[in-house]
C-alpha atoms as a PDB file:
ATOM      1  CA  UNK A   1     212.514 -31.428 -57.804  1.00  0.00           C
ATOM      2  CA  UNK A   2     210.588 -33.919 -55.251  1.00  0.00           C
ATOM      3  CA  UNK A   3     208.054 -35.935 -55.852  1.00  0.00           C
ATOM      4  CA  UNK A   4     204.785 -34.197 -55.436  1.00  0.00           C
ATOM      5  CA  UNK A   5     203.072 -37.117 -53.137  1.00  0.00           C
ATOM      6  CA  UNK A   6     206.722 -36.898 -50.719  1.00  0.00           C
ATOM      7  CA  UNK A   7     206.071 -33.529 -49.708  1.00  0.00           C
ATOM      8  CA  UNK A   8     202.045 -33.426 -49.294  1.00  0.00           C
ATOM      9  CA  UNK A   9     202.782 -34.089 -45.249  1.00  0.00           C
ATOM     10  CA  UNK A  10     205.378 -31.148 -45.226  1.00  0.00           C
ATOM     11  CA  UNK A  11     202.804 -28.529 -47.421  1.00  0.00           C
ATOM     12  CA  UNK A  12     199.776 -29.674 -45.273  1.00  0.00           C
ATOM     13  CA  UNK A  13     201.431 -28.529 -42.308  1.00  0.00           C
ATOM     14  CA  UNK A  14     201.057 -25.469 -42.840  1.00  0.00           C
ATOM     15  CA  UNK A  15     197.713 -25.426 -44.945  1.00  0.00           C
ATOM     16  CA  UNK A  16     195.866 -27.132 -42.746  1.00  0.00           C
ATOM     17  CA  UNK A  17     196.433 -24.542 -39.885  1.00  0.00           C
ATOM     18  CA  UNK A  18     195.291 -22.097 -42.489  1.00  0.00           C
ATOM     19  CA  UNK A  19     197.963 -20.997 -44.631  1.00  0.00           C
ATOM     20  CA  UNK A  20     197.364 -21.090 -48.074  1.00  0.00           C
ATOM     21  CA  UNK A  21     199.355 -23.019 -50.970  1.00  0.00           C
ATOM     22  CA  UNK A  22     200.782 -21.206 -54.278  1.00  0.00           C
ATOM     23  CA  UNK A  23     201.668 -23.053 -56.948  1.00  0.00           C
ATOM     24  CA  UNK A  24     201.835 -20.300 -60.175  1.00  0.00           C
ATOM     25  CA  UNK A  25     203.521 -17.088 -60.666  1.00  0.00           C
ATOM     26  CA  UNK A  26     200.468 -15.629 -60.953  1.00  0.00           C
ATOM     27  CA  UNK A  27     199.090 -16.966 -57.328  1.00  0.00           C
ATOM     28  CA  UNK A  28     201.890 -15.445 -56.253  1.00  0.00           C
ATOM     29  CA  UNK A  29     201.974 -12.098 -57.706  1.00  0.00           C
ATOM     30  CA  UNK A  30     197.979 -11.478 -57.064  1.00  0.00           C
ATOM     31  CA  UNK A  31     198.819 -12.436 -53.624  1.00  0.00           C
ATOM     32  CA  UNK A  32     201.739 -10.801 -52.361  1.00  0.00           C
ATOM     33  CA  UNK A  33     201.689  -7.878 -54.798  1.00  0.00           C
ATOM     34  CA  UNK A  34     198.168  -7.205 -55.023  1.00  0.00           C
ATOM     35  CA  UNK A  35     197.354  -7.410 -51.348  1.00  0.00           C
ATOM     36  CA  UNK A  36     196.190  -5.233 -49.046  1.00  0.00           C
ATOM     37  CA  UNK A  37     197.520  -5.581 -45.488  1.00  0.00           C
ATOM     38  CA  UNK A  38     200.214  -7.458 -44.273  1.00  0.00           C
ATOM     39  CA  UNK A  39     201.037 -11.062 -45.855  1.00  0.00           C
ATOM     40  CA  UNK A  40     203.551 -13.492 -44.350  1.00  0.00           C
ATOM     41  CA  UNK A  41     205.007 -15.677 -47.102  1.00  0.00           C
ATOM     42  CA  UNK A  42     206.571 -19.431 -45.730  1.00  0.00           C
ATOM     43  CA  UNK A  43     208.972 -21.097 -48.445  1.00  0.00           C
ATOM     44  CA  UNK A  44     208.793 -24.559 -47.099  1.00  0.00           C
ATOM     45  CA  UNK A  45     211.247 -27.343 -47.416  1.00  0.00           C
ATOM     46  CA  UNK A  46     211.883 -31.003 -46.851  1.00  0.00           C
ATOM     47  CA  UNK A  47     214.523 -29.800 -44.844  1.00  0.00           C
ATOM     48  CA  UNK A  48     215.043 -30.527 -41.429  1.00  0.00           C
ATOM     49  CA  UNK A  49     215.238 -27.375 -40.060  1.00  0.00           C
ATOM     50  CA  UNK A  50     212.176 -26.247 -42.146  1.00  0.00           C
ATOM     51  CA  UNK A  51     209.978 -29.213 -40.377  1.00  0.00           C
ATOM     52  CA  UNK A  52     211.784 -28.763 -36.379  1.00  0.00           C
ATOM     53  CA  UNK A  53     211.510 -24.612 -36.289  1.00  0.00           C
ATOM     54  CA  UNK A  54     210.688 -23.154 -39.711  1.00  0.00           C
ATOM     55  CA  UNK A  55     206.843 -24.413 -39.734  1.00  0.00           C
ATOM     56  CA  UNK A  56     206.161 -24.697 -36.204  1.00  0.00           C
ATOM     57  CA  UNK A  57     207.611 -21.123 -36.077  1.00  0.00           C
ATOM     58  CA  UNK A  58     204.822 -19.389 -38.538  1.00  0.00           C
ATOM     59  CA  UNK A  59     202.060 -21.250 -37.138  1.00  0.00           C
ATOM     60  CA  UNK A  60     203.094 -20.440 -33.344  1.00  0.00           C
ATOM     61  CA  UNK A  61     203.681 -16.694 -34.420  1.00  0.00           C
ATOM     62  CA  UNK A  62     199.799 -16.278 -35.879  1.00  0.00           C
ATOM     63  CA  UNK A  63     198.541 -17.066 -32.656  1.00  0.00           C
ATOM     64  CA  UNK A  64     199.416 -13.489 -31.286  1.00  0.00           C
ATOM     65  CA  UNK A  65     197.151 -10.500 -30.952  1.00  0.00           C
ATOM     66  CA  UNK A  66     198.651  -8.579 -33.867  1.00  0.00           C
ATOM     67  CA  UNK A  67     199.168 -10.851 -36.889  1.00  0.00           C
ATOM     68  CA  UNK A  68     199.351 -10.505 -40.410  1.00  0.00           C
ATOM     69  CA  UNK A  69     195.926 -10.319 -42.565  1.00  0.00           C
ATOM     70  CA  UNK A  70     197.218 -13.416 -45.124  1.00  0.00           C
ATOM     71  CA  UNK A  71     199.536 -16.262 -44.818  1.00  0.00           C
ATOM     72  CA  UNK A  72     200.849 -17.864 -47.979  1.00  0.00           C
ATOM     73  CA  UNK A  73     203.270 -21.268 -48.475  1.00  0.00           C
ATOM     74  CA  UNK A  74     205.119 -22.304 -51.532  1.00  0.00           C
ATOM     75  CA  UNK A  75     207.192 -25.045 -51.353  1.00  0.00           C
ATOM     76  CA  UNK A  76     210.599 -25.277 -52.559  1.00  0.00           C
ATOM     77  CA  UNK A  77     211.576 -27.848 -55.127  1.00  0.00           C
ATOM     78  CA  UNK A  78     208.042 -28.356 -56.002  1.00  0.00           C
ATOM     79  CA  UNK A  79     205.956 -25.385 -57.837  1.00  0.00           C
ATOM     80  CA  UNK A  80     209.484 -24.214 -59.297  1.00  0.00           C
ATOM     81  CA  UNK A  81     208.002 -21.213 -60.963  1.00  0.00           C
ATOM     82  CA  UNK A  82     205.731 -20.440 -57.868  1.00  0.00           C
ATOM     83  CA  UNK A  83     208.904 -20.269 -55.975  1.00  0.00           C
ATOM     84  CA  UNK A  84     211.425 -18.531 -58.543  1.00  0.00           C
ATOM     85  CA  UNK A  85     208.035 -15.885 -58.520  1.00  0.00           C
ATOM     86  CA  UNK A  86     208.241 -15.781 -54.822  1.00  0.00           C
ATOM     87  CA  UNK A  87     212.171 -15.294 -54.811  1.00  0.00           C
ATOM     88  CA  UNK A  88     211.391 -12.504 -56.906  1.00  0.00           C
ATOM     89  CA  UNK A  89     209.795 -10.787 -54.504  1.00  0.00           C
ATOM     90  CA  UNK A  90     212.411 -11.338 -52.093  1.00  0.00           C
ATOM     91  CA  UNK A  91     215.112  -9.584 -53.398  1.00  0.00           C
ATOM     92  CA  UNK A  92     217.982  -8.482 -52.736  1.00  0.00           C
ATOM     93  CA  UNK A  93     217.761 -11.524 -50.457  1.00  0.00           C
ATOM     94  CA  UNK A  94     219.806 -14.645 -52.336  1.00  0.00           C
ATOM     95  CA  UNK A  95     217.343 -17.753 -52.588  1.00  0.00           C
ATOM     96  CA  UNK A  96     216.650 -19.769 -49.293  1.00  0.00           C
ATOM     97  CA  UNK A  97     214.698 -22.360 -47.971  1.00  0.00           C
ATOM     98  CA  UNK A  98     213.004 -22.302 -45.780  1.00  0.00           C
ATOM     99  CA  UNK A  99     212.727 -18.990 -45.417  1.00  0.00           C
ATOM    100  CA  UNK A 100     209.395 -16.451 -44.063  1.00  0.00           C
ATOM    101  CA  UNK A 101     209.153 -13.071 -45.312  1.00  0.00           C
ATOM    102  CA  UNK A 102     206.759 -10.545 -44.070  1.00  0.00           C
ATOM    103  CA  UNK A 103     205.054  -8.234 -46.876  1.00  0.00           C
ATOM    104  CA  UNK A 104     203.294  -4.966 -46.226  1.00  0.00           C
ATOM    105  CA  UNK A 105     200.803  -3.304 -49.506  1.00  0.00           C
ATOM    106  CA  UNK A 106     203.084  -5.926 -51.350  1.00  0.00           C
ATOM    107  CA  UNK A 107     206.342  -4.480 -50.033  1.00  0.00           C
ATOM    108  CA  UNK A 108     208.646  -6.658 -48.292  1.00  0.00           C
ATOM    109  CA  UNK A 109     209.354  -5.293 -44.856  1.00  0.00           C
ATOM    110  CA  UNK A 110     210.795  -8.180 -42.858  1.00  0.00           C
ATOM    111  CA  UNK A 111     213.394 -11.386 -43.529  1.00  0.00           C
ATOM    112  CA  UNK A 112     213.875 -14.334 -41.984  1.00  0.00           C
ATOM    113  CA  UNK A 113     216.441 -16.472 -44.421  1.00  0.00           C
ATOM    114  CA  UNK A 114     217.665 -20.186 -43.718  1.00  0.00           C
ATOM    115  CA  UNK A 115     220.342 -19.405 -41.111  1.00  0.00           C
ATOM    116  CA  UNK A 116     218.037 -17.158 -39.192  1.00  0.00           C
ATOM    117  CA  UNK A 117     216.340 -20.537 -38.657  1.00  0.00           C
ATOM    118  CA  UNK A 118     218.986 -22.706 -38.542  1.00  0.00           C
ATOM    119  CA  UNK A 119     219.677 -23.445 -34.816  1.00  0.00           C
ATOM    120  CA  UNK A 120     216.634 -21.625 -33.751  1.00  0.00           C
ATOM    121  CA  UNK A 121     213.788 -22.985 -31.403  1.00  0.00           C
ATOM    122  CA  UNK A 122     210.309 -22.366 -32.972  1.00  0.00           C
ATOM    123  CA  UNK A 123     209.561 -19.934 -30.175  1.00  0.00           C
ATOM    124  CA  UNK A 124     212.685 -18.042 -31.004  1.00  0.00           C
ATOM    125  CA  UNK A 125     211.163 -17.883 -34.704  1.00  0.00           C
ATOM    126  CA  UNK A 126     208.203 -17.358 -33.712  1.00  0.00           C
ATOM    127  CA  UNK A 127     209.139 -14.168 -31.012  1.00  0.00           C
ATOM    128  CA  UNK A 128     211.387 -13.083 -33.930  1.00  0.00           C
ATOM    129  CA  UNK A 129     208.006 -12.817 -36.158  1.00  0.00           C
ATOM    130  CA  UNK A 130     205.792 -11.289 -33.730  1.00  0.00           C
ATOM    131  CA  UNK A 131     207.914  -8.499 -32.769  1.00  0.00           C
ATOM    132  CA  UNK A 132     207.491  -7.817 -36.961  1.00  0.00           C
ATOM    133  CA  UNK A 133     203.958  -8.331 -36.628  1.00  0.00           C
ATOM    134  CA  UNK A 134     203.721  -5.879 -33.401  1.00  0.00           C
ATOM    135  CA  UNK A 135     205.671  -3.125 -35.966  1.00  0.00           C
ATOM    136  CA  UNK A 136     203.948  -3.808 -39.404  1.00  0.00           C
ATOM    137  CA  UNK A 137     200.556  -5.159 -38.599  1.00  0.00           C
END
């Protein structure tokens, strides 16, 4: 686990463009699961590649003319039952962060796990995400 106060930078990147933080189960279940629409779901990370292509990714994807109705962030490593929630939903997917899943009625329809970032440019994540948003949304 990481200090909460270490990782405040990292979470605020991605709240501050609108995304918004869940830290319970329960945020995360009304969320995802009880949504309407499409919801794209960042696990952030200190990681490196979570901070070079991972955030800059999500928030360069929502700037397209189809994109999903919510946007959600829990951070690995920090809410640890927020995340083992979200991980939950990702199944059969193994645990990864970062990772960004896209969700449609609460069903998830598209994956993007750690080594689908890995190596990536932000604009690759990004164009990887709005062709999902151009199918689901």
């Amino acid at each position: 686990m990481y200090p909460r106060e270490l990782t405040i930078p990292m979470a605020k990147d991605l709240t501050e463009f609108g995304f918004k933080g869940l830290t319970s189960p329960d945020e995360v279940l009304s969320s995802i699961e009880g949504s309407e629409g499409t919801s794209l779901l960042v696990v952030n990370s200190v990681c490196g590649c979570a901070a070079a292509n991972a955030r800059p990714g999500a928030k360069i994807s929502i700037q397209n003319e189809k994109k999903p109705d919510h946007c959600y962030t829990v951070f690995a490593g920090v809410d640890r039952e927020a995340v083992d929630q979200a991980r939950e939903l990702l199944l059969p997917y193994p645990p990864s962060s970062p990772a960004i899943a896209l969700f449609k009625e609460g069903k998830l329809v598209h994956m993007l796990e750690r080594h689908h970032i890995e190596g990536r440019t932000a604009q690759m994540i990004a164009d990887n995400l709005k062709m999902a948003y151009d199918q689901f949304c």
